[in-house]
PDB file of N, CA and C in Angstrom:
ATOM      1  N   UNK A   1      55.798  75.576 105.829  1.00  0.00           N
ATOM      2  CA  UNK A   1      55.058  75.578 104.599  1.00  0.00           C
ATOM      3  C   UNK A   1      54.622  74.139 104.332  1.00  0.00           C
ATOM      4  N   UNK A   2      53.452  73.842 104.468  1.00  0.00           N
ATOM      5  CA  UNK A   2      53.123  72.362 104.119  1.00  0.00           C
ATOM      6  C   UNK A   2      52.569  72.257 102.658  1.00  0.00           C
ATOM      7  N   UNK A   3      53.156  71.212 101.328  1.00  0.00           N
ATOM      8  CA  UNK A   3      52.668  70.645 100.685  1.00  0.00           C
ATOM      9  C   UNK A   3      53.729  71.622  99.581  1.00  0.00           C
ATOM     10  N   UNK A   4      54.880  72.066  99.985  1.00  0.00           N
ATOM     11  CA  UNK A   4      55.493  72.893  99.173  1.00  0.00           C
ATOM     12  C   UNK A   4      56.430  71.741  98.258  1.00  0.00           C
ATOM     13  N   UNK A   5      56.422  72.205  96.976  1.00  0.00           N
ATOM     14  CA  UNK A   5      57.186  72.039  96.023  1.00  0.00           C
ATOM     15  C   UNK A   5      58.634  71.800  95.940  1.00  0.00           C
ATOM     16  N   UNK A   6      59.229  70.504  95.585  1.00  0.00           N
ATOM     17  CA  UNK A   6      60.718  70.509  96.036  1.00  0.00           C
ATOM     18  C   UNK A   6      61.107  71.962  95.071  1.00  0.00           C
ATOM     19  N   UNK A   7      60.994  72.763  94.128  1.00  0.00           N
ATOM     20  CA  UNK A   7      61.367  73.787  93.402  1.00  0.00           C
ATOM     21  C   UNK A   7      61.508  75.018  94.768  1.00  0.00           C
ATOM     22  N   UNK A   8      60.682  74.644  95.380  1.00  0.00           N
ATOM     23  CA  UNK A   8      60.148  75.386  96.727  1.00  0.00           C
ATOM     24  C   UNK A   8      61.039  75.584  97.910  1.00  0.00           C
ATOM     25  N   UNK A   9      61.548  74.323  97.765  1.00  0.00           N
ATOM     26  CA  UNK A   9      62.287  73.663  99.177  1.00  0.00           C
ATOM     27  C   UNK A   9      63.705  74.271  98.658  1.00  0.00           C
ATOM     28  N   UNK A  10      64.240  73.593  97.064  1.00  0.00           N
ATOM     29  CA  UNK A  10      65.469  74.391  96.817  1.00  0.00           C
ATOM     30  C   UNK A  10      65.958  75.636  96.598  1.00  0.00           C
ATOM     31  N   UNK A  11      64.537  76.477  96.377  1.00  0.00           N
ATOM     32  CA  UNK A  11      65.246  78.158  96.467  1.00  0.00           C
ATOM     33  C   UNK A  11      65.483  78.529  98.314  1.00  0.00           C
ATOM     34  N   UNK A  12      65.258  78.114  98.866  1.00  0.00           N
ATOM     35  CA  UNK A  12      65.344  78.112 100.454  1.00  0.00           C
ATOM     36  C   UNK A  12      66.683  78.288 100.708  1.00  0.00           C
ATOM     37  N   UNK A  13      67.265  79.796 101.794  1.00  0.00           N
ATOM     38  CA  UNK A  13      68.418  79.934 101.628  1.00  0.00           C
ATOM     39  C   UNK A  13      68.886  79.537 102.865  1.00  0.00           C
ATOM     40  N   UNK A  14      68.312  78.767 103.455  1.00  0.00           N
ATOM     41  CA  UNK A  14      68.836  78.114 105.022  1.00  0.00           C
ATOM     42  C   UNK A  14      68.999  77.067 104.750  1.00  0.00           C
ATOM     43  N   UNK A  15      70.015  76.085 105.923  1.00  0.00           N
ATOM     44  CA  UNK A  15      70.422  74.654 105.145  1.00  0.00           C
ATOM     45  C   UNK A  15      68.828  73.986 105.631  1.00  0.00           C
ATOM     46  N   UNK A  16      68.406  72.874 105.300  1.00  0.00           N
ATOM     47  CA  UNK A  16      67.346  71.720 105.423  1.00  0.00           C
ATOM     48  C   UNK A  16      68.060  70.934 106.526  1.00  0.00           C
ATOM     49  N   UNK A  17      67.067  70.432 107.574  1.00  0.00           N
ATOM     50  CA  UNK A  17      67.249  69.705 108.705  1.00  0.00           C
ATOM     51  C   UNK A  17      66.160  68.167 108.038  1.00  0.00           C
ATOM     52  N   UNK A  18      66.257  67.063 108.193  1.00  0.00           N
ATOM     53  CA  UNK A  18      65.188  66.344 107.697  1.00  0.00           C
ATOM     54  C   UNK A  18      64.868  65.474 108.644  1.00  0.00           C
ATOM     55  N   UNK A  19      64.466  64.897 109.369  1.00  0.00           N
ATOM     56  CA  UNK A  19      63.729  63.824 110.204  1.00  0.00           C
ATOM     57  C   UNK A  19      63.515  62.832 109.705  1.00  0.00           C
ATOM     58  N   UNK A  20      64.320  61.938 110.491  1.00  0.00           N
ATOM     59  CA  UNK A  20      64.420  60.210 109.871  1.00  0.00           C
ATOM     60  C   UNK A  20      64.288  59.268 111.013  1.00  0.00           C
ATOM     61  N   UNK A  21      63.258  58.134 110.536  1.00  0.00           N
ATOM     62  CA  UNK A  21      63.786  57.399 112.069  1.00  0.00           C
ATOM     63  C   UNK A  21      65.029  56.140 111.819  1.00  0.00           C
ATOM     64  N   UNK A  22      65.797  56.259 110.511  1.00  0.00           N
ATOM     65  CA  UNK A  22      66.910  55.169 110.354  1.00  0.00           C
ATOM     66  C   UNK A  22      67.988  55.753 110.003  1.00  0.00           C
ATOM     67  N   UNK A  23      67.971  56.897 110.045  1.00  0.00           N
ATOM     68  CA  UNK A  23      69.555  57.494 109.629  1.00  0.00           C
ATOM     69  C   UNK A  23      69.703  58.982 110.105  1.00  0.00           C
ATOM     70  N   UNK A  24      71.244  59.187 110.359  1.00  0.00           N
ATOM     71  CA  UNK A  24      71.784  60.419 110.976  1.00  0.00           C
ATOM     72  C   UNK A  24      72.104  61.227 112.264  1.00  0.00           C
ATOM     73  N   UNK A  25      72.328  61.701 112.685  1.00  0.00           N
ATOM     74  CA  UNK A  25      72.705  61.839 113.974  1.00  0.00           C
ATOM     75  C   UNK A  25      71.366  62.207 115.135  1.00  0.00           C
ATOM     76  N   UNK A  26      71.441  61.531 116.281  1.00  0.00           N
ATOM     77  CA  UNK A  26      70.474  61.875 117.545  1.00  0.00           C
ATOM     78  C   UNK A  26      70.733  63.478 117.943  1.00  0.00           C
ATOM     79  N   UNK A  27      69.578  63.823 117.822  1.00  0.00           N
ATOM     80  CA  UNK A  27      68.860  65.112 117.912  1.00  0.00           C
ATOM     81  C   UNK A  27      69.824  65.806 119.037  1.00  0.00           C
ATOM     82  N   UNK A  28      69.669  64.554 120.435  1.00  0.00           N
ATOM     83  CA  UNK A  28      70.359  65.214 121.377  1.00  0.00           C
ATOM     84  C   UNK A  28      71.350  65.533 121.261  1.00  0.00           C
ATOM     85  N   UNK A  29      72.340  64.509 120.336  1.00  0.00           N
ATOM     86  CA  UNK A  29      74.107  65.009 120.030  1.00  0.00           C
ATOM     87  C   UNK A  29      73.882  65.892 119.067  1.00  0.00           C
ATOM     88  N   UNK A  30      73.258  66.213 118.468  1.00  0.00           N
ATOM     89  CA  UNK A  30      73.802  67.701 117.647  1.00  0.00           C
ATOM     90  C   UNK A  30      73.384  68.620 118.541  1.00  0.00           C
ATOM     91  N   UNK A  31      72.406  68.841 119.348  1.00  0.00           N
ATOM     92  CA  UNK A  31      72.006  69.703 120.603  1.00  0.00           C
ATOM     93  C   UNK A  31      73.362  70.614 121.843  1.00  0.00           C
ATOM     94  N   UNK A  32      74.114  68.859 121.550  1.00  0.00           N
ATOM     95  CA  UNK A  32      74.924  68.885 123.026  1.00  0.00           C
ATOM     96  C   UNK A  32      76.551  69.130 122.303  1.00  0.00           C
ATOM     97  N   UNK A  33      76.571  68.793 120.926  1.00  0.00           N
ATOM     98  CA  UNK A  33      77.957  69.438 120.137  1.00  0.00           C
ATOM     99  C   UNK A  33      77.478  70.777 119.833  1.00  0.00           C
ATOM    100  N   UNK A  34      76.464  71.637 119.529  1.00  0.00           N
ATOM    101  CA  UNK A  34      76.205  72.383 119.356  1.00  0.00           C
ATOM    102  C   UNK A  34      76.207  72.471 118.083  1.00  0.00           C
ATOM    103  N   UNK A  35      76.047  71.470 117.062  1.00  0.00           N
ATOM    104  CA  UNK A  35      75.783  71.110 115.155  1.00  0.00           C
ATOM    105  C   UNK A  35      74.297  71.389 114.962  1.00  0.00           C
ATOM    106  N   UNK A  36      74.032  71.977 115.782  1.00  0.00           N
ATOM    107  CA  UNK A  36      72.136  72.086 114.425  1.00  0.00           C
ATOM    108  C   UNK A  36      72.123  73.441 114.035  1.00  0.00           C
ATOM    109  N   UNK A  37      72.388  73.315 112.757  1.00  0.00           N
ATOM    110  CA  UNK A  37      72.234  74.800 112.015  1.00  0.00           C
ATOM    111  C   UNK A  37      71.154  75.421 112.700  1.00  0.00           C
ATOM    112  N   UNK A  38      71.134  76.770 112.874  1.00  0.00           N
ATOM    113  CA  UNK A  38      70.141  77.623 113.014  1.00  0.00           C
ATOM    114  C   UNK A  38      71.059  78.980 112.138  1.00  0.00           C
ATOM    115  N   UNK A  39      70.056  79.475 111.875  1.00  0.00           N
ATOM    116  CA  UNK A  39      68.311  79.136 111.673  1.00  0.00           C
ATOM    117  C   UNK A  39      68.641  78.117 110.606  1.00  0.00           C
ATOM    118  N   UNK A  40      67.550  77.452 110.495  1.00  0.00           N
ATOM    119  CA  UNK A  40      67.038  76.255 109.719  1.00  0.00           C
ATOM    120  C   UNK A  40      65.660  76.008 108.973  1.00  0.00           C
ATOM    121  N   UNK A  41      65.681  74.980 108.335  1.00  0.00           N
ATOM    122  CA  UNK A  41      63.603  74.700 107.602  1.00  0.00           C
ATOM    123  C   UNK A  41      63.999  73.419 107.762  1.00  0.00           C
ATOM    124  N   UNK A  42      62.925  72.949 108.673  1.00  0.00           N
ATOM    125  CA  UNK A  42      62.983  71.770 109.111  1.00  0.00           C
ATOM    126  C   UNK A  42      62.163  70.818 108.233  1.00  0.00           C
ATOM    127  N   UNK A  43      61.947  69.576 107.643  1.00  0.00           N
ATOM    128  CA  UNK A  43      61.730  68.726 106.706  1.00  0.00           C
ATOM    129  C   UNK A  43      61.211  67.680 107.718  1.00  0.00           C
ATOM    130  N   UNK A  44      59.725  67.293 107.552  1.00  0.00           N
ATOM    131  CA  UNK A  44      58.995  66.147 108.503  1.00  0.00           C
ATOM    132  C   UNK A  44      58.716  65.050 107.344  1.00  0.00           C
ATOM    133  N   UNK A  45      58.389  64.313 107.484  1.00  0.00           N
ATOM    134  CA  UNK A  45      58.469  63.052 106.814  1.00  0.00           C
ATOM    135  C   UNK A  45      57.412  62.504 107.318  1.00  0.00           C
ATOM    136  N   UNK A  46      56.383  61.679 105.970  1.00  0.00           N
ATOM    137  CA  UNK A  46      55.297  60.679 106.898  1.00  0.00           C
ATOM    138  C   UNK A  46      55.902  59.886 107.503  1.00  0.00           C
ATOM    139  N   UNK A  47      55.018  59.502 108.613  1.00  0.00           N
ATOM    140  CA  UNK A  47      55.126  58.538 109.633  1.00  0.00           C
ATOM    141  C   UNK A  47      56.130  57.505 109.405  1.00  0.00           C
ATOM    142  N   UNK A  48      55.175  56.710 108.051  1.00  0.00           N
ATOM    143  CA  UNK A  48      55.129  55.681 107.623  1.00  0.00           C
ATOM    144  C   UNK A  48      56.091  55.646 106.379  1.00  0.00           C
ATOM    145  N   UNK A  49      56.498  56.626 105.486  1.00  0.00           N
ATOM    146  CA  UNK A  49      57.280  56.600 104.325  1.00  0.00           C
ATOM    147  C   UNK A  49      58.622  57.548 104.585  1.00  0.00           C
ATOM    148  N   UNK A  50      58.108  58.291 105.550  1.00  0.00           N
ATOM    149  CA  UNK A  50      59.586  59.352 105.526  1.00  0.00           C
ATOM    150  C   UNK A  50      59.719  60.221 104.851  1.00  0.00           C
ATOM    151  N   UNK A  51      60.879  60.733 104.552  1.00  0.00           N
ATOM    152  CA  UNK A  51      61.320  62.409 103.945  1.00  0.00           C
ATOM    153  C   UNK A  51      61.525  61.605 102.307  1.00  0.00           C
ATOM    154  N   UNK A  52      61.134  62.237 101.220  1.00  0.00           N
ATOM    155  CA  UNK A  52      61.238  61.594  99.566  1.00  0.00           C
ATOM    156  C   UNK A  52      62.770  61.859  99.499  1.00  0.00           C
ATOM    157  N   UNK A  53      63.439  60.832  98.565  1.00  0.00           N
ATOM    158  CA  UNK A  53      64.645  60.531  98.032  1.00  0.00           C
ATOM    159  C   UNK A  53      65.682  62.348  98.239  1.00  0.00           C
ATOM    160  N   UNK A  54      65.028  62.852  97.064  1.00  0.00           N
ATOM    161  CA  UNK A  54      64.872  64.255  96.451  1.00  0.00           C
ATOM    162  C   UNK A  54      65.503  64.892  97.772  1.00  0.00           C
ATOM    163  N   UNK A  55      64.268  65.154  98.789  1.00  0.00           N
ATOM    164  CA  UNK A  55      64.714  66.017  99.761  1.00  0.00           C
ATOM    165  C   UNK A  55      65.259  65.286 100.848  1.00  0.00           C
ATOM    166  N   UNK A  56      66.002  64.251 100.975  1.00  0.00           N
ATOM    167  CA  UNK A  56      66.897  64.200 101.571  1.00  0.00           C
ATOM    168  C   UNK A  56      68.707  64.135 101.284  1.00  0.00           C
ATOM    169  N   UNK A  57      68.512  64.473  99.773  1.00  0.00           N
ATOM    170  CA  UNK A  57      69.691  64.654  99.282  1.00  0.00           C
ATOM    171  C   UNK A  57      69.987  66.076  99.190  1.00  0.00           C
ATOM    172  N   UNK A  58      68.895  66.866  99.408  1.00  0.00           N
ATOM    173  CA  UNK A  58      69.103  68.466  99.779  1.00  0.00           C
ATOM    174  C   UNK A  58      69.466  69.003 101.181  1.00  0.00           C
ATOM    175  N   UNK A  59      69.362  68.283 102.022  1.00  0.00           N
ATOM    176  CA  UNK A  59      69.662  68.415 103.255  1.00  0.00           C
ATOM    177  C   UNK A  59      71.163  68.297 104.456  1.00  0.00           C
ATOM    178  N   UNK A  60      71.111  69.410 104.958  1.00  0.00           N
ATOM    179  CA  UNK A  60      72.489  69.521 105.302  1.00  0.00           C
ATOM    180  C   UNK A  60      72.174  68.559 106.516  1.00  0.00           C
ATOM    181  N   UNK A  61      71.685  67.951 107.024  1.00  0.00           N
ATOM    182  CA  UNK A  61      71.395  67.507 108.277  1.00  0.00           C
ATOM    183  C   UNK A  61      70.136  66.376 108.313  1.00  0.00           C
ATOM    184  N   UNK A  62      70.534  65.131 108.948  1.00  0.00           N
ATOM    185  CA  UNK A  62      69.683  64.546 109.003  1.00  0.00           C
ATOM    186  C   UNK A  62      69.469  64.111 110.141  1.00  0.00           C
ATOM    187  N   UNK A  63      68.167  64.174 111.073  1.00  0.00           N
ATOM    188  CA  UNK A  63      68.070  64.393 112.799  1.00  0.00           C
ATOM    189  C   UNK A  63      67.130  62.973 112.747  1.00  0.00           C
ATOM    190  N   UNK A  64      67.697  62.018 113.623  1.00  0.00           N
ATOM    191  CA  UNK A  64      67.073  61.108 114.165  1.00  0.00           C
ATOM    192  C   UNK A  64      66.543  61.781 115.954  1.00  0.00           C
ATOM    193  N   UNK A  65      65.126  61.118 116.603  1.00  0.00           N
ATOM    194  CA  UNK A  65      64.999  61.471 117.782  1.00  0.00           C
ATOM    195  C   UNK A  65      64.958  60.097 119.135  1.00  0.00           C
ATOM    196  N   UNK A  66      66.113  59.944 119.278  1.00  0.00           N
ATOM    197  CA  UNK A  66      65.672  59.030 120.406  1.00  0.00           C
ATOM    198  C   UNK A  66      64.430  58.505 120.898  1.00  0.00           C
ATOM    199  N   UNK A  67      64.490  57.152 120.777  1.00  0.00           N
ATOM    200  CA  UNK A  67      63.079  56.904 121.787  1.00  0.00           C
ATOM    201  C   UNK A  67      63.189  55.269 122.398  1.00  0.00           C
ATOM    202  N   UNK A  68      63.261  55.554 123.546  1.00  0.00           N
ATOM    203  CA  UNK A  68      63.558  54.504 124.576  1.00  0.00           C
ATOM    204  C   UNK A  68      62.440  53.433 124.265  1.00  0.00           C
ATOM    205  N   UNK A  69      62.565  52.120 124.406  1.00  0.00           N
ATOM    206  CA  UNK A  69      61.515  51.246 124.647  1.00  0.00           C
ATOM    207  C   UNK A  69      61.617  50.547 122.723  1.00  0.00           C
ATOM    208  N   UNK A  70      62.476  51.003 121.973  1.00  0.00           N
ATOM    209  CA  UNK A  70      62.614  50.546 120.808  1.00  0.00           C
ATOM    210  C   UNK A  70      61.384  51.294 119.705  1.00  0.00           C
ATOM    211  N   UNK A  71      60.688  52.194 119.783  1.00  0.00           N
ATOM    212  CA  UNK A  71      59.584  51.982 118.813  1.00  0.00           C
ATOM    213  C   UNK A  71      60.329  53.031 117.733  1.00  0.00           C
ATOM    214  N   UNK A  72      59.877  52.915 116.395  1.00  0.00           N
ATOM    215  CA  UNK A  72      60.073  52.667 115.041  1.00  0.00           C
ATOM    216  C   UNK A  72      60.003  54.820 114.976  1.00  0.00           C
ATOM    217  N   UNK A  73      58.997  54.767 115.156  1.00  0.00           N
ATOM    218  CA  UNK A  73      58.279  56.321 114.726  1.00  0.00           C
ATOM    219  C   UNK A  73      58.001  56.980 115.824  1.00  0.00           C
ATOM    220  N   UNK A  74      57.941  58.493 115.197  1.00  0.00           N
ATOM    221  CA  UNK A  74      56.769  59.441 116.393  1.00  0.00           C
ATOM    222  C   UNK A  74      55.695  59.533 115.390  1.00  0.00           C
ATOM    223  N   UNK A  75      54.662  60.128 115.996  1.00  0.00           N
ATOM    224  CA  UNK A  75      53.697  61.167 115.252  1.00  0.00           C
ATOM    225  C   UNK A  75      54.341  62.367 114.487  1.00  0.00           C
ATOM    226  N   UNK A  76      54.423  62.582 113.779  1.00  0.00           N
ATOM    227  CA  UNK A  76      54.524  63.788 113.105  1.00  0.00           C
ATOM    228  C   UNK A  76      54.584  65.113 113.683  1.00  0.00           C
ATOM    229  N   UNK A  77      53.489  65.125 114.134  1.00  0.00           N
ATOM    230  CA  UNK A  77      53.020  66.563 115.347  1.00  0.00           C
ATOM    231  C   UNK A  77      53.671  66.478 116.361  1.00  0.00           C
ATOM    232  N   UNK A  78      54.375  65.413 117.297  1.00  0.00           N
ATOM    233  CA  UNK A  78      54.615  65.142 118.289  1.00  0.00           C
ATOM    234  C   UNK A  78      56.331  65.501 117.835  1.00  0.00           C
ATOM    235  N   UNK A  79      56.727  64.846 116.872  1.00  0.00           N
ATOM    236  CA  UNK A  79      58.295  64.793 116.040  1.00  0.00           C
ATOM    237  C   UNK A  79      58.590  66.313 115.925  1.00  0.00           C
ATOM    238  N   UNK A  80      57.642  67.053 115.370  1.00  0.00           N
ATOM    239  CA  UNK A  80      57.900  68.581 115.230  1.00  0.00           C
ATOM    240  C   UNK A  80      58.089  69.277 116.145  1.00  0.00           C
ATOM    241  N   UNK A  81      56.832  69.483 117.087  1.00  0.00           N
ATOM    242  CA  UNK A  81      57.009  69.705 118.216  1.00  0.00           C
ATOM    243  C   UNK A  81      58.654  69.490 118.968  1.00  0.00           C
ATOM    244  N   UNK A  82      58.778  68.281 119.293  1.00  0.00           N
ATOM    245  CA  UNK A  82      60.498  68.214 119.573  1.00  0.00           C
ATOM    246  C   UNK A  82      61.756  69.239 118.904  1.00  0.00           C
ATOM    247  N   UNK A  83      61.319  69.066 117.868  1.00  0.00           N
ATOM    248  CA  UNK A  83      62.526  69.385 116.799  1.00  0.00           C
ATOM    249  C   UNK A  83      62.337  70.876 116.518  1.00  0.00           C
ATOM    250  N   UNK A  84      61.423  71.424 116.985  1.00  0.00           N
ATOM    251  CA  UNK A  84      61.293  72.987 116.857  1.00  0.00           C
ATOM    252  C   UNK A  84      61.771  73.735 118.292  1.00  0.00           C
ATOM    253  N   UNK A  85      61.581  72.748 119.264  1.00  0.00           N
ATOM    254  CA  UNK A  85      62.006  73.512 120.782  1.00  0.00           C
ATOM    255  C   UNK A  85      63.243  73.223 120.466  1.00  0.00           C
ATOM    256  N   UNK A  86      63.881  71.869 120.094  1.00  0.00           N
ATOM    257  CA  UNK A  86      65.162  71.974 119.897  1.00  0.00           C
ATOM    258  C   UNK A  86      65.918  72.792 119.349  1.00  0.00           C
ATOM    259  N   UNK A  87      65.406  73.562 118.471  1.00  0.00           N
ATOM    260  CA  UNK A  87      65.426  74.903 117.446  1.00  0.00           C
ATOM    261  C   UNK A  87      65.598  75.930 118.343  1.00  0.00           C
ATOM    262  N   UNK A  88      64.475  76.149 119.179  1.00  0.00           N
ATOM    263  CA  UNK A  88      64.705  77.074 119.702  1.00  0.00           C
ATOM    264  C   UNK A  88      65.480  77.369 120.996  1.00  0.00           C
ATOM    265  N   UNK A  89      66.313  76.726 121.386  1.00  0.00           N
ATOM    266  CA  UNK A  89      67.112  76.368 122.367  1.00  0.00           C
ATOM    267  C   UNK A  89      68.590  76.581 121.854  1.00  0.00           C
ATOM    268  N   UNK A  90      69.024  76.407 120.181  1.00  0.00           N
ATOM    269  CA  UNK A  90      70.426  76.560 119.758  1.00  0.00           C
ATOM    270  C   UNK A  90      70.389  78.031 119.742  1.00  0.00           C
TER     271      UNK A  90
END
């Protein structure tokens, strides 16, 4: 659901996954402990600002994604992409 309402986000009866690139556990270790809730509603964050205060204090999970070579961010589209096969793999 894009552009939904945190009122939106909190009637949601699955826990929230959120995407960060400075905090919470690597995608792959919750993958490989077997910790990523499913089913889930996954929470993308701009690029540049991230997931808002709000909805990351609603969130049972906060997924950082590895990325070799040091850089800061993904794309958005590219971040989802990841984090939805990862989804579909638990």
């Amino acid at each position: 659901m894009e552009a939904a309402s945190l009122d939106d986000v909190a009637a949601l009866t699955v826990p929230l996954v959120v995407t960060s690139s400075h905090q919470g556990d690597f995608l792959q270790n919750l993958m490989k402990n077997q910790a990523l809730p499913t089913p889930c509603a996954w929470v993308m964050g701009h690029e540049g600002q991230g997931v808002c205060a709000k909805l990351l204090a609603q969130a049972a999970v906060s997924v950082r994604i590895g990325q070799p070579g040091g850089e800061e961010s993904l794309n958005v589209a590219a971040a989802a992409a990841i984090c939805l096969h990862a989804s579909s793999l638990s």
